[in-house]
C-alpha atoms as a PDB file:
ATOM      1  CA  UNK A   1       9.906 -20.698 -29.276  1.00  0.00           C
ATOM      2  CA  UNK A   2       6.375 -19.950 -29.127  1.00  0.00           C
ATOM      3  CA  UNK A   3       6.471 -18.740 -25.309  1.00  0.00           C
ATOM      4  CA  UNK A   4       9.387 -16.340 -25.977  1.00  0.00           C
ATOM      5  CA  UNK A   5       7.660 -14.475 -28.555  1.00  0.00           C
ATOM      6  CA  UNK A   6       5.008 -14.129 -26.167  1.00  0.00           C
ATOM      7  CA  UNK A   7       6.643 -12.762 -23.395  1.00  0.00           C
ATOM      8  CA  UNK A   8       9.791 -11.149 -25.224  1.00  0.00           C
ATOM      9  CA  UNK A   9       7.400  -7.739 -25.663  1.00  0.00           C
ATOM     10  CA  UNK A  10       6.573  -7.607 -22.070  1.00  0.00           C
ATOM     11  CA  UNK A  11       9.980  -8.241 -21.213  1.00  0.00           C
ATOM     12  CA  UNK A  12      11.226  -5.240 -23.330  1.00  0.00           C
ATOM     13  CA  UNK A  13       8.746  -3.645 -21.497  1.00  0.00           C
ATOM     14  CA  UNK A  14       9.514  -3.667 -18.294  1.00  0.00           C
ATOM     15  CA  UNK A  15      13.542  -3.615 -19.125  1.00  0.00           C
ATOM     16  CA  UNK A  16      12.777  -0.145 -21.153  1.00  0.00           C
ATOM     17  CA  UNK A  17       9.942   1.797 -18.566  1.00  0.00           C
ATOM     18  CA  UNK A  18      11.190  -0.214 -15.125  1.00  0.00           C
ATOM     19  CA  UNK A  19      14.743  -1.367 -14.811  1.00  0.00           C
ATOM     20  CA  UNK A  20      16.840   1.419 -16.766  1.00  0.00           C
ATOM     21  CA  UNK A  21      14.721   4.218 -14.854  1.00  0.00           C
ATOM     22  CA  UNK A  22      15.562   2.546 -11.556  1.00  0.00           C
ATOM     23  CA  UNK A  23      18.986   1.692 -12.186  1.00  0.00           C
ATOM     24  CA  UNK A  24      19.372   5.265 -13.560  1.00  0.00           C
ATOM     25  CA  UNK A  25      17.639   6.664 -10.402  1.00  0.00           C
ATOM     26  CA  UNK A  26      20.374   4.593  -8.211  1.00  0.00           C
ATOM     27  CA  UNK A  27      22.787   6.066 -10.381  1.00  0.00           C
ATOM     28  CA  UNK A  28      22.376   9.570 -10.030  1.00  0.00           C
ATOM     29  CA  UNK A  29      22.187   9.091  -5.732  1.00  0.00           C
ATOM     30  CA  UNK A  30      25.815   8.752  -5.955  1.00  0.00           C
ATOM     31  CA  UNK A  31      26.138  11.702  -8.041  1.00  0.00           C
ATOM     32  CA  UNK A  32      26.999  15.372  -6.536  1.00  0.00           C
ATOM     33  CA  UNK A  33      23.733  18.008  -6.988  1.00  0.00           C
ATOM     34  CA  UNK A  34      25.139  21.456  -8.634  1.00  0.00           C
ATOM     35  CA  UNK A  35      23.837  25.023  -6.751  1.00  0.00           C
ATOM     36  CA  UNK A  36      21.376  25.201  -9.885  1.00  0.00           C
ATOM     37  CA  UNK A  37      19.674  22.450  -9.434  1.00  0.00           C
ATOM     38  CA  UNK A  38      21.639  19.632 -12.096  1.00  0.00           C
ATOM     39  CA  UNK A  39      23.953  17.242 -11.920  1.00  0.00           C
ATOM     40  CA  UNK A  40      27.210  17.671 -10.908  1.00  0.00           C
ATOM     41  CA  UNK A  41      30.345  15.464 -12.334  1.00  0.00           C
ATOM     42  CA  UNK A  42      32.101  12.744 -10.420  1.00  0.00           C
ATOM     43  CA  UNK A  43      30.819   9.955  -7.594  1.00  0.00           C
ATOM     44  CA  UNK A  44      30.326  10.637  -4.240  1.00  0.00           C
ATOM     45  CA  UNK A  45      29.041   8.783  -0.988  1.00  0.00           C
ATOM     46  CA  UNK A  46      27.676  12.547   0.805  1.00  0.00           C
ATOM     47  CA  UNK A  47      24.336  11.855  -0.603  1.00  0.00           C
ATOM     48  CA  UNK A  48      23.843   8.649   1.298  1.00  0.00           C
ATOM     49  CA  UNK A  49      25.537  10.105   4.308  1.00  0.00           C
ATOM     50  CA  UNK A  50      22.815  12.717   4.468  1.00  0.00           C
ATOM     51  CA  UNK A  51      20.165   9.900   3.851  1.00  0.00           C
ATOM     52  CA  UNK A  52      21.141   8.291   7.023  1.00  0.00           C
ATOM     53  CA  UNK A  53      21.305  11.706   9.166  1.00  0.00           C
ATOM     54  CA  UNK A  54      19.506  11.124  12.720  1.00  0.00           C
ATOM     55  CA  UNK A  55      16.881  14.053  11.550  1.00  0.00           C
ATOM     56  CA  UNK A  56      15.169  11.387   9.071  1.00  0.00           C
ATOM     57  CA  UNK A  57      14.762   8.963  11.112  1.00  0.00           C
ATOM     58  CA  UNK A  58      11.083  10.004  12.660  1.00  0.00           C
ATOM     59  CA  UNK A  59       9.683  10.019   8.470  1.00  0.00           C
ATOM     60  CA  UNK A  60      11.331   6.987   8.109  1.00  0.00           C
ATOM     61  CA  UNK A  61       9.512   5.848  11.638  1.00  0.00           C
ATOM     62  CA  UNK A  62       6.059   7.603  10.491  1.00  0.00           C
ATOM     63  CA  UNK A  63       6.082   6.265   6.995  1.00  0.00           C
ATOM     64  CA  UNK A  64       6.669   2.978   7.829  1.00  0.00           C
ATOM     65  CA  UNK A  65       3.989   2.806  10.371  1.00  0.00           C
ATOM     66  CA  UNK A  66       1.538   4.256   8.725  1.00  0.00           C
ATOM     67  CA  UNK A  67       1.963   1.828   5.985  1.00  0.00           C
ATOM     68  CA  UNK A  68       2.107  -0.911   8.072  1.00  0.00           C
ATOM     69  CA  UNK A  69      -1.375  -0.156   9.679  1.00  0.00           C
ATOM     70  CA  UNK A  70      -3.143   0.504   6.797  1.00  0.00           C
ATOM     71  CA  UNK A  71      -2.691  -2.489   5.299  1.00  0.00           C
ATOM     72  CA  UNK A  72      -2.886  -4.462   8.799  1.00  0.00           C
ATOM     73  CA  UNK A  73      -6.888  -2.707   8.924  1.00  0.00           C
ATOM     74  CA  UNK A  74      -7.663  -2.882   5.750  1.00  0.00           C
ATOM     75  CA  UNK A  75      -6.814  -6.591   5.693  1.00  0.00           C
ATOM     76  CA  UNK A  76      -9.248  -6.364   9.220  1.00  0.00           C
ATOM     77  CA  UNK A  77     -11.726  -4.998   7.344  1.00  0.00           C
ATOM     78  CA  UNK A  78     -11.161  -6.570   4.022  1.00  0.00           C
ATOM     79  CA  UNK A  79     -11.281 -10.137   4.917  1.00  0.00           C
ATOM     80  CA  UNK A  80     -14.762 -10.322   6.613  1.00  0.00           C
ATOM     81  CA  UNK A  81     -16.186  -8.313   3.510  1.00  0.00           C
ATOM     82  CA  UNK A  82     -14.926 -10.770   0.855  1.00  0.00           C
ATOM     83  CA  UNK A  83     -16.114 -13.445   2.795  1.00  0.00           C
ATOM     84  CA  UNK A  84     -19.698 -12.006   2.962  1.00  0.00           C
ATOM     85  CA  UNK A  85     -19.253 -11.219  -0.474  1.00  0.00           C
ATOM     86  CA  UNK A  86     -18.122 -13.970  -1.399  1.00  0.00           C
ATOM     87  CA  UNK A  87     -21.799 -15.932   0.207  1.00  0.00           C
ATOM     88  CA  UNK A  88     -24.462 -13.684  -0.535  1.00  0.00           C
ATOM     89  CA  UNK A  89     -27.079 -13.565  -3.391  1.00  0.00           C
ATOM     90  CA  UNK A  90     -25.927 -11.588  -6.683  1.00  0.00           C
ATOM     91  CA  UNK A  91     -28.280  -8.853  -5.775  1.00  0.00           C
ATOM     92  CA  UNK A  92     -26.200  -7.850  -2.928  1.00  0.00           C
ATOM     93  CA  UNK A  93     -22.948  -8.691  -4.483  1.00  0.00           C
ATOM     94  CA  UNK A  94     -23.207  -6.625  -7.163  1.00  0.00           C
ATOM     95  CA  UNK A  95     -24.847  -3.734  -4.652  1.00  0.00           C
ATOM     96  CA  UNK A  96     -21.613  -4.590  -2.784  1.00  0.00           C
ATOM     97  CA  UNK A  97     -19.406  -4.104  -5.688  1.00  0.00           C
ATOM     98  CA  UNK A  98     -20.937  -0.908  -6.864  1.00  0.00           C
ATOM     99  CA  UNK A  99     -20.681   0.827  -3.614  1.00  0.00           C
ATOM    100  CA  UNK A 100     -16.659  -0.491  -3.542  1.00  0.00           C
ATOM    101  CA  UNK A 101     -15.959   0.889  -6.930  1.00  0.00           C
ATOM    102  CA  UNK A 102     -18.061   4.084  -6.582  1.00  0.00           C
ATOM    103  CA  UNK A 103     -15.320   6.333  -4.923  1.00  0.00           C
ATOM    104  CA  UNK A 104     -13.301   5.490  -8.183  1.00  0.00           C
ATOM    105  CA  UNK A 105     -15.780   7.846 -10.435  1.00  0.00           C
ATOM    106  CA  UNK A 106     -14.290  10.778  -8.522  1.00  0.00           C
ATOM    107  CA  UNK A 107     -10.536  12.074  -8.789  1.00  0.00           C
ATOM    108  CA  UNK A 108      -8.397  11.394  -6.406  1.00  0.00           C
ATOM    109  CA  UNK A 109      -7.653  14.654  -5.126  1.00  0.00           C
ATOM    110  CA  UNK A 110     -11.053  15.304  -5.042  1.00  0.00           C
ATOM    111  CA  UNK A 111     -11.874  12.527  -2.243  1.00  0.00           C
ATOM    112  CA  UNK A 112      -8.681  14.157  -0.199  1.00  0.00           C
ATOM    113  CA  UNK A 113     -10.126  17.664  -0.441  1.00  0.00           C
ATOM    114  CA  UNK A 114     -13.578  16.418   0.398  1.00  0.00           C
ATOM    115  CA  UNK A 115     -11.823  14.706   3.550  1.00  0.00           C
ATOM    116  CA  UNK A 116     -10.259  18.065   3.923  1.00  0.00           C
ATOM    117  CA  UNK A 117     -13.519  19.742   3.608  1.00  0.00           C
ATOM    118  CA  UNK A 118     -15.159  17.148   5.964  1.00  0.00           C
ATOM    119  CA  UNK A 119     -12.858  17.878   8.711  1.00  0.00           C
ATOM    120  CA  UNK A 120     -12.288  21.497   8.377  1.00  0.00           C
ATOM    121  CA  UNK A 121     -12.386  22.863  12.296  1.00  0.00           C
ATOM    122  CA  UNK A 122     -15.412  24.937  11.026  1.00  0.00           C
ATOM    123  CA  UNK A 123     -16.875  21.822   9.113  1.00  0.00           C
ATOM    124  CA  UNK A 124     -20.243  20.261  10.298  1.00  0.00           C
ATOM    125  CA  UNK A 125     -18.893  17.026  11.629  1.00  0.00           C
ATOM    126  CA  UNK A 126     -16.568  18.686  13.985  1.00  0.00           C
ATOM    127  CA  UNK A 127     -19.737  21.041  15.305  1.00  0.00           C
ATOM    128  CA  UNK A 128     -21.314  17.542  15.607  1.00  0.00           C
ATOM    129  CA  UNK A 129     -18.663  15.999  18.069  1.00  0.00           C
ATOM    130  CA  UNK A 130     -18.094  18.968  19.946  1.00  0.00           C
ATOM    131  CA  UNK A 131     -22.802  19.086  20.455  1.00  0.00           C
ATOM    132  CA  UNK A 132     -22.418  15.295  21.258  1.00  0.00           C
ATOM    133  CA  UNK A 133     -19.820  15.954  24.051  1.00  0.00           C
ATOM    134  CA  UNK A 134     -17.168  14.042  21.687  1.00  0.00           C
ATOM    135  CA  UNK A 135     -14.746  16.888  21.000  1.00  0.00           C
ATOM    136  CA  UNK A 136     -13.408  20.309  22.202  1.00  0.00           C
ATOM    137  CA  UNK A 137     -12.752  23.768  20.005  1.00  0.00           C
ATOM    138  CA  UNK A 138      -9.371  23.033  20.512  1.00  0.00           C
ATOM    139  CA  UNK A 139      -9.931  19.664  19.231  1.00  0.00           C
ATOM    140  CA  UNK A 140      -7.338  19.395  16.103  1.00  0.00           C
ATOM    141  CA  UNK A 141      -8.878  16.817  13.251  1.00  0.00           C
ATOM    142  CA  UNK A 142      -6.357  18.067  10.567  1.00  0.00           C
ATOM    143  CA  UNK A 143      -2.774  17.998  10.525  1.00  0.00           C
ATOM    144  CA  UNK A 144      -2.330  14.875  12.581  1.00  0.00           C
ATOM    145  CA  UNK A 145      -1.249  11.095  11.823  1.00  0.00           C
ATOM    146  CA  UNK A 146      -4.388   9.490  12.833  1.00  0.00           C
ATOM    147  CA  UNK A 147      -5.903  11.545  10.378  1.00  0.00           C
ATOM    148  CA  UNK A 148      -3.846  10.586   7.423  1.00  0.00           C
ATOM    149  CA  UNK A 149      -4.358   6.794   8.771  1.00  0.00           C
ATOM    150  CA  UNK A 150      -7.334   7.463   8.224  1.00  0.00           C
ATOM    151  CA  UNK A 151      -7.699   9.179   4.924  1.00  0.00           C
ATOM    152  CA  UNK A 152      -5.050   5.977   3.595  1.00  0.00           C
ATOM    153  CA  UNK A 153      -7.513   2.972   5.066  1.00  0.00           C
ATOM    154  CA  UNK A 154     -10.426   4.713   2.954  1.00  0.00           C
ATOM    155  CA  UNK A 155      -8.478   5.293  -0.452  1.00  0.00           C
ATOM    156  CA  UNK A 156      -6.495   1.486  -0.491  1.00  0.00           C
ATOM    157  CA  UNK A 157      -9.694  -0.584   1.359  1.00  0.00           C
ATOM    158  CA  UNK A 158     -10.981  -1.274  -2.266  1.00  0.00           C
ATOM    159  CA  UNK A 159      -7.673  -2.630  -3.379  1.00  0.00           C
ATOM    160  CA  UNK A 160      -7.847  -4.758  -0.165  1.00  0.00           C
ATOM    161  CA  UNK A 161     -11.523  -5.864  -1.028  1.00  0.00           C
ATOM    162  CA  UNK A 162     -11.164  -6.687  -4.535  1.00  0.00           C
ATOM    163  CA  UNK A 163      -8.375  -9.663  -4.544  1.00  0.00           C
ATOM    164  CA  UNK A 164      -9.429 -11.317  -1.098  1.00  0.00           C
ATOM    165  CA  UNK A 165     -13.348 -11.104  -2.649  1.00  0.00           C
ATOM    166  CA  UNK A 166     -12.158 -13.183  -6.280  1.00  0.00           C
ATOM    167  CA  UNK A 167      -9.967 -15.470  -3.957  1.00  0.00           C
ATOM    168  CA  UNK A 168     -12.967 -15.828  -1.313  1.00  0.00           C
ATOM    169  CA  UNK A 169     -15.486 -16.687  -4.575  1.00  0.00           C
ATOM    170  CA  UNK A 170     -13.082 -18.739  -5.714  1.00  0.00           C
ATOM    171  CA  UNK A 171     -13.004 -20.742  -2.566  1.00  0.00           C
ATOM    172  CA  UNK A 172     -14.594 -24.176  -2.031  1.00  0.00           C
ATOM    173  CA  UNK A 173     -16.923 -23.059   0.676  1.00  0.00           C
ATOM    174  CA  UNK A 174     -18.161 -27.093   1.395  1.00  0.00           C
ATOM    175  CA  UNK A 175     -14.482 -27.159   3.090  1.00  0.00           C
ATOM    176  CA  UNK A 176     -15.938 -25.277   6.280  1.00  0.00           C
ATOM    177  CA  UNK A 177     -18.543 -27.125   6.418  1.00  0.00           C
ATOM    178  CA  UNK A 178     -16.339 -30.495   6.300  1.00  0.00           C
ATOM    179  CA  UNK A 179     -14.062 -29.140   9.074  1.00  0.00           C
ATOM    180  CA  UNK A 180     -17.432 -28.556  10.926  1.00  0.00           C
ATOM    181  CA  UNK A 181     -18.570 -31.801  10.894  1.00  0.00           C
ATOM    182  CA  UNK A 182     -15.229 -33.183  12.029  1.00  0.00           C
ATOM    183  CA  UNK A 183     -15.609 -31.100  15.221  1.00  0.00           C
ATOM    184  CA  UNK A 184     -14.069 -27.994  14.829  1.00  0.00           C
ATOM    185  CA  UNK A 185     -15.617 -24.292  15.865  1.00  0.00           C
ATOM    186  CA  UNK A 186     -16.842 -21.969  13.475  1.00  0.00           C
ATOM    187  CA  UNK A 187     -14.266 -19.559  14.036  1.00  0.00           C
ATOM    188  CA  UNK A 188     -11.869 -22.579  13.956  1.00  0.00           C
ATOM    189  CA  UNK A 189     -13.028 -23.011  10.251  1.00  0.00           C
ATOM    190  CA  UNK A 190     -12.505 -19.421   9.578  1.00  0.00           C
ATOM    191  CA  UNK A 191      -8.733 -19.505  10.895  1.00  0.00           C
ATOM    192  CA  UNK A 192      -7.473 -23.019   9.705  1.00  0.00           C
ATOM    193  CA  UNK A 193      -9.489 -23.960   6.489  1.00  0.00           C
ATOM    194  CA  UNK A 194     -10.903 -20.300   5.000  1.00  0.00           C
ATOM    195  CA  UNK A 195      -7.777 -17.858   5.723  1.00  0.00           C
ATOM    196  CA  UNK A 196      -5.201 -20.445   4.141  1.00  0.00           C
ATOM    197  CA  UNK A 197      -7.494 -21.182   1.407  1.00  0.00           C
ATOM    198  CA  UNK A 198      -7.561 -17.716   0.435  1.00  0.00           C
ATOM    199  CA  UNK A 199      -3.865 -16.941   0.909  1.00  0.00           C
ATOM    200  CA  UNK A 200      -3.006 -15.649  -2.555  1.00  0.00           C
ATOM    201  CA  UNK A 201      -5.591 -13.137  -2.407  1.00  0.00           C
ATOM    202  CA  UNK A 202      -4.700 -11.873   0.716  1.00  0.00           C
ATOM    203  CA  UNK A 203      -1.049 -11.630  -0.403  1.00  0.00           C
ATOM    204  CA  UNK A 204      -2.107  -9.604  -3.066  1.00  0.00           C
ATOM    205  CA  UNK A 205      -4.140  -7.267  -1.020  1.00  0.00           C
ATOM    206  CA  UNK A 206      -1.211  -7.090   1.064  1.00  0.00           C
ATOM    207  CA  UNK A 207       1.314  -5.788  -1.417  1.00  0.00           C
ATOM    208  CA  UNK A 208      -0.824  -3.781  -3.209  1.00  0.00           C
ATOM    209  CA  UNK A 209      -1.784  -1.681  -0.115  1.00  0.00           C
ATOM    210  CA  UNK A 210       1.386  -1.199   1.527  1.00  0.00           C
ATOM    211  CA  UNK A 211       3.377  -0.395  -1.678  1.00  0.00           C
ATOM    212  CA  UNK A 212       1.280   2.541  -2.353  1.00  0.00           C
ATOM    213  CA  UNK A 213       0.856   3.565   1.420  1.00  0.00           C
ATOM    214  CA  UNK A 214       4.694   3.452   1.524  1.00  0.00           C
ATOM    215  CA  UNK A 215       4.893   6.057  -1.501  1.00  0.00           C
ATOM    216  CA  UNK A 216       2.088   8.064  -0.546  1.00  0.00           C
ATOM    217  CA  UNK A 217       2.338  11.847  -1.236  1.00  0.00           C
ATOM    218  CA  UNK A 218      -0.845  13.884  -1.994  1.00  0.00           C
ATOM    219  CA  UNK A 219      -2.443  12.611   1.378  1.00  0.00           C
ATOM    220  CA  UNK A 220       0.205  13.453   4.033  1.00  0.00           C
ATOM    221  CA  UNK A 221       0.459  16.686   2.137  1.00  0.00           C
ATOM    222  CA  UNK A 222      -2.427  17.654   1.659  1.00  0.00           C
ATOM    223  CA  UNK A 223      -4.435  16.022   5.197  1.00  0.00           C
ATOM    224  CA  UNK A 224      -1.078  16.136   7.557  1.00  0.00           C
ATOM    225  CA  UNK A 225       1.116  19.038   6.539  1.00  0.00           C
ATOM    226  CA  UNK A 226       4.402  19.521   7.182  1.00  0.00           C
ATOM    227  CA  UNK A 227       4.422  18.259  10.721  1.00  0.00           C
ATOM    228  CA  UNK A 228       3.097  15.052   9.274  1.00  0.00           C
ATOM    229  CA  UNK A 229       5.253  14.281   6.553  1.00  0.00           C
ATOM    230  CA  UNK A 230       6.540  11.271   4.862  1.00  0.00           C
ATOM    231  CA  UNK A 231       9.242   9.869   2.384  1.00  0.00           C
ATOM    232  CA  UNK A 232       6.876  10.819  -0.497  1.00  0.00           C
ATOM    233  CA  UNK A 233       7.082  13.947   0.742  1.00  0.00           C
ATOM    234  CA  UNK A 234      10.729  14.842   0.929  1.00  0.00           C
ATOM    235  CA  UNK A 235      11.223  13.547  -2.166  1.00  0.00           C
ATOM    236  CA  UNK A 236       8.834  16.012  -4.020  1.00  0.00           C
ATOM    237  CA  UNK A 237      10.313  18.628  -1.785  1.00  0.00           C
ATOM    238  CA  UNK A 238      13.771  17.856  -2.979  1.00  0.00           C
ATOM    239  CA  UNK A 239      12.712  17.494  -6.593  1.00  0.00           C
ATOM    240  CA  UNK A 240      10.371  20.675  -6.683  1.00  0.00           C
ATOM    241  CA  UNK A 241      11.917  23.238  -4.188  1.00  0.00           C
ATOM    242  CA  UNK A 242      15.198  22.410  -3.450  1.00  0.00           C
ATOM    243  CA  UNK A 243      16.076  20.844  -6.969  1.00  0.00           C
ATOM    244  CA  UNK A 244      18.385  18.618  -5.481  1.00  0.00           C
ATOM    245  CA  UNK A 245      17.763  15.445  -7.723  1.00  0.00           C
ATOM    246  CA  UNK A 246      20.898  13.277  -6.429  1.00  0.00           C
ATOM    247  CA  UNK A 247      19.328  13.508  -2.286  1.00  0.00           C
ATOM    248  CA  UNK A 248      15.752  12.705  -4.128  1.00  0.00           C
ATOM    249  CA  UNK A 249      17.015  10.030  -5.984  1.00  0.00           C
ATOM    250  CA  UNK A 250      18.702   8.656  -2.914  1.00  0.00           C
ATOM    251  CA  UNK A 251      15.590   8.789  -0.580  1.00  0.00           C
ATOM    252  CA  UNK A 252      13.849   7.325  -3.850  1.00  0.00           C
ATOM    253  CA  UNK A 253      16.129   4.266  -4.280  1.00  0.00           C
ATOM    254  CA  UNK A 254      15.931   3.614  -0.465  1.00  0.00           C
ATOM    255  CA  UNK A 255      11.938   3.544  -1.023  1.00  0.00           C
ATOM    256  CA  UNK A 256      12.243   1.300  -3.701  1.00  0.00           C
ATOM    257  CA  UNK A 257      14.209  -1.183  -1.784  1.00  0.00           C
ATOM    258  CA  UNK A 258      11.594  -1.158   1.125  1.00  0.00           C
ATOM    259  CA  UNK A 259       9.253  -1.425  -1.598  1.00  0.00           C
ATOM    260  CA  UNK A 260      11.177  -5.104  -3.015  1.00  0.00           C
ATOM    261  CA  UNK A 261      11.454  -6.368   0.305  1.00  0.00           C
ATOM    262  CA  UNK A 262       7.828  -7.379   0.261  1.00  0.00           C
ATOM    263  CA  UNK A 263       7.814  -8.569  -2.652  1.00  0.00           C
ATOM    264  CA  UNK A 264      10.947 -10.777  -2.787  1.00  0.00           C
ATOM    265  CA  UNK A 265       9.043 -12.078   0.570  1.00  0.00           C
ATOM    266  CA  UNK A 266       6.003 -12.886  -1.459  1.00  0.00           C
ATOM    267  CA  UNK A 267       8.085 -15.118  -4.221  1.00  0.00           C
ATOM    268  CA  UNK A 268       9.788 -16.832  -1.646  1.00  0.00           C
ATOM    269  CA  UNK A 269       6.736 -17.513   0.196  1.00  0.00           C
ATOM    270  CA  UNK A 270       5.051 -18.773  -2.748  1.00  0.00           C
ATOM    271  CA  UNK A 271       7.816 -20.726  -4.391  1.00  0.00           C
ATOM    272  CA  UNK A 272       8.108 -22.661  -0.652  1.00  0.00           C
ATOM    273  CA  UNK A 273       4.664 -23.465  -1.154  1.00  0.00           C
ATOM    274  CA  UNK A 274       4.492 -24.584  -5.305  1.00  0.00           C
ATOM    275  CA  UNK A 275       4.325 -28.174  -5.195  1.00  0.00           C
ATOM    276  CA  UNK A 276       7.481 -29.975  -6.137  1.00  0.00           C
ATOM    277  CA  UNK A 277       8.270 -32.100  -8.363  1.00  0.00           C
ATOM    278  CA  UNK A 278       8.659 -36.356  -7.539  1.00  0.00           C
ATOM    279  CA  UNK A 279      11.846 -37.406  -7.789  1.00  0.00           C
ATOM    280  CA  UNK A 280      12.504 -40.718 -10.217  1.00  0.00           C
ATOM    281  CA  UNK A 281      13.646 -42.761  -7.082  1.00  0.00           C
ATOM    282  CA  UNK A 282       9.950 -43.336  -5.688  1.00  0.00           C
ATOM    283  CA  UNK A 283       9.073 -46.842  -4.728  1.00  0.00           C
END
């Protein structure tokens, strides 16, 4: 009884501000829009129809791929740094720690513009590549997918850091040294004693990077422009300009389902590996 009165609020919780706003979401993509922007009476399929038009398919392609490599380098970059974290004295933890959380005293559309600023094709560091032989004036550093890559490794590598780094401290480090002694490589240890050891953190980092790179919208806009967009990006275009909140709603649910995939992954993955429980016909 106890345990139900515990997690009864959060369950009300998440019923109230998650599941009726999605379901209603999925709702209105079968609903028709209205020329002023509402929505119109009956069910229809059109919405869907439009979803799965031929002219999507390169956001689809660009959003999916950006995501996908942002979290593959930040999980690159992440892993290494938790793992040095993770060993060195306090001093240079908490140096470590200070310099990760830093960029999280400034706004986040502050650190876009600032990229923006940095690259601007009048901007220092572009007069800086172009003296060093690196770059051209034609040279485009805004308005380009590598750019946005870029922009999304810097703002999600903390998220990346954080989890693998309270796994990694977590983590009996005597293990390597064990697996060591027994004859296998350094890098051997790394692979087959440190990386599996740390698995739930590195789960974590992975959901929590490419959830958010999947939905992101003030970077593409804002770094990439309209030749750069992504599915965060028609959807505030369909919401804000063309006010049709059914085709949003649509390209919204089909987000979200991209977004459970992962996730239902992750459960399964981790339910395969809970230990289970002894049977009573045991010798």
């Amino acid at each position: 009884m106890q345990e139900y009165l515990i997690t009864t609020p959060t369950l009300v919780w998440l019923i109230l501000l998650f599941l009726i706003p999605t379901l209603l979401v999925f709702a209105i993509s079968f609903r028709p829009a209205t020329p002023s922007g509402g929505i119109g009476e009956g069910w229809t399929l059109d919405t869907w129809r439009s979803v799965a038009e031929t002219n999507y398919n390169s956001i689809y392609w660009r959003t999916f791929w950006l995501s996908l490599a942002t979290t593959v380098i930040c999980l690159v970059i992440a892993i290494p740094v938790g793992h040095w974290m993770a060993q060195t004295s306090p001093k240079w933890r908490n140096f470590a720690l200070l310099l990760i959380i830093l960029p999280f005293w400034t706004n986040f559309l502050i650190r876009i513009h600032a990229w923006r600023t940095f690259l601007h094709p009048d901007g220092f560091f572009k007069d800086t590549l172009i003296f060093l032989g690196l770059a051209e004036e034609q040279t485009q550093l805004l308005y380009n997918e590598w750019t946005i890559l870029a922009v999304l490794v810097y703002s999600y590598l903390p998220f990346a850091i954080l989890p693998i780094y309270a796994a990694a401290e977590k983590f009996d480090y005597a293990l390597l040294e064990a697996a060591r002694d027994l004859g296998t490589t350094r890098a051997g240890a790394f692979f087959r004693v440190f990386l599996p050891g740390i698995s739930k953190g590195i789960l974590t980092a992975l959901l929590i990077v490419f959830i958010p790179a999947l939905g992101s919208y003030a970077i593409p806009d804002i770094i990439g422009g309209t030749s750069s967009e992504m599915i965060g990006n028609k959807i505030a275009q369909r919401v804000f300009s063309d006010r049709n909140l059914p085709h949003a709603s649509a390209l919204s649910s089909l987000l979200a389902v991209v977004v459970f995939m992962p996730m239902l992954i992750a459960l399964a993955t981790q339910r395969d590996r809970s230990p289970k429980k002894s049977t009573g016909g045991d010798a």
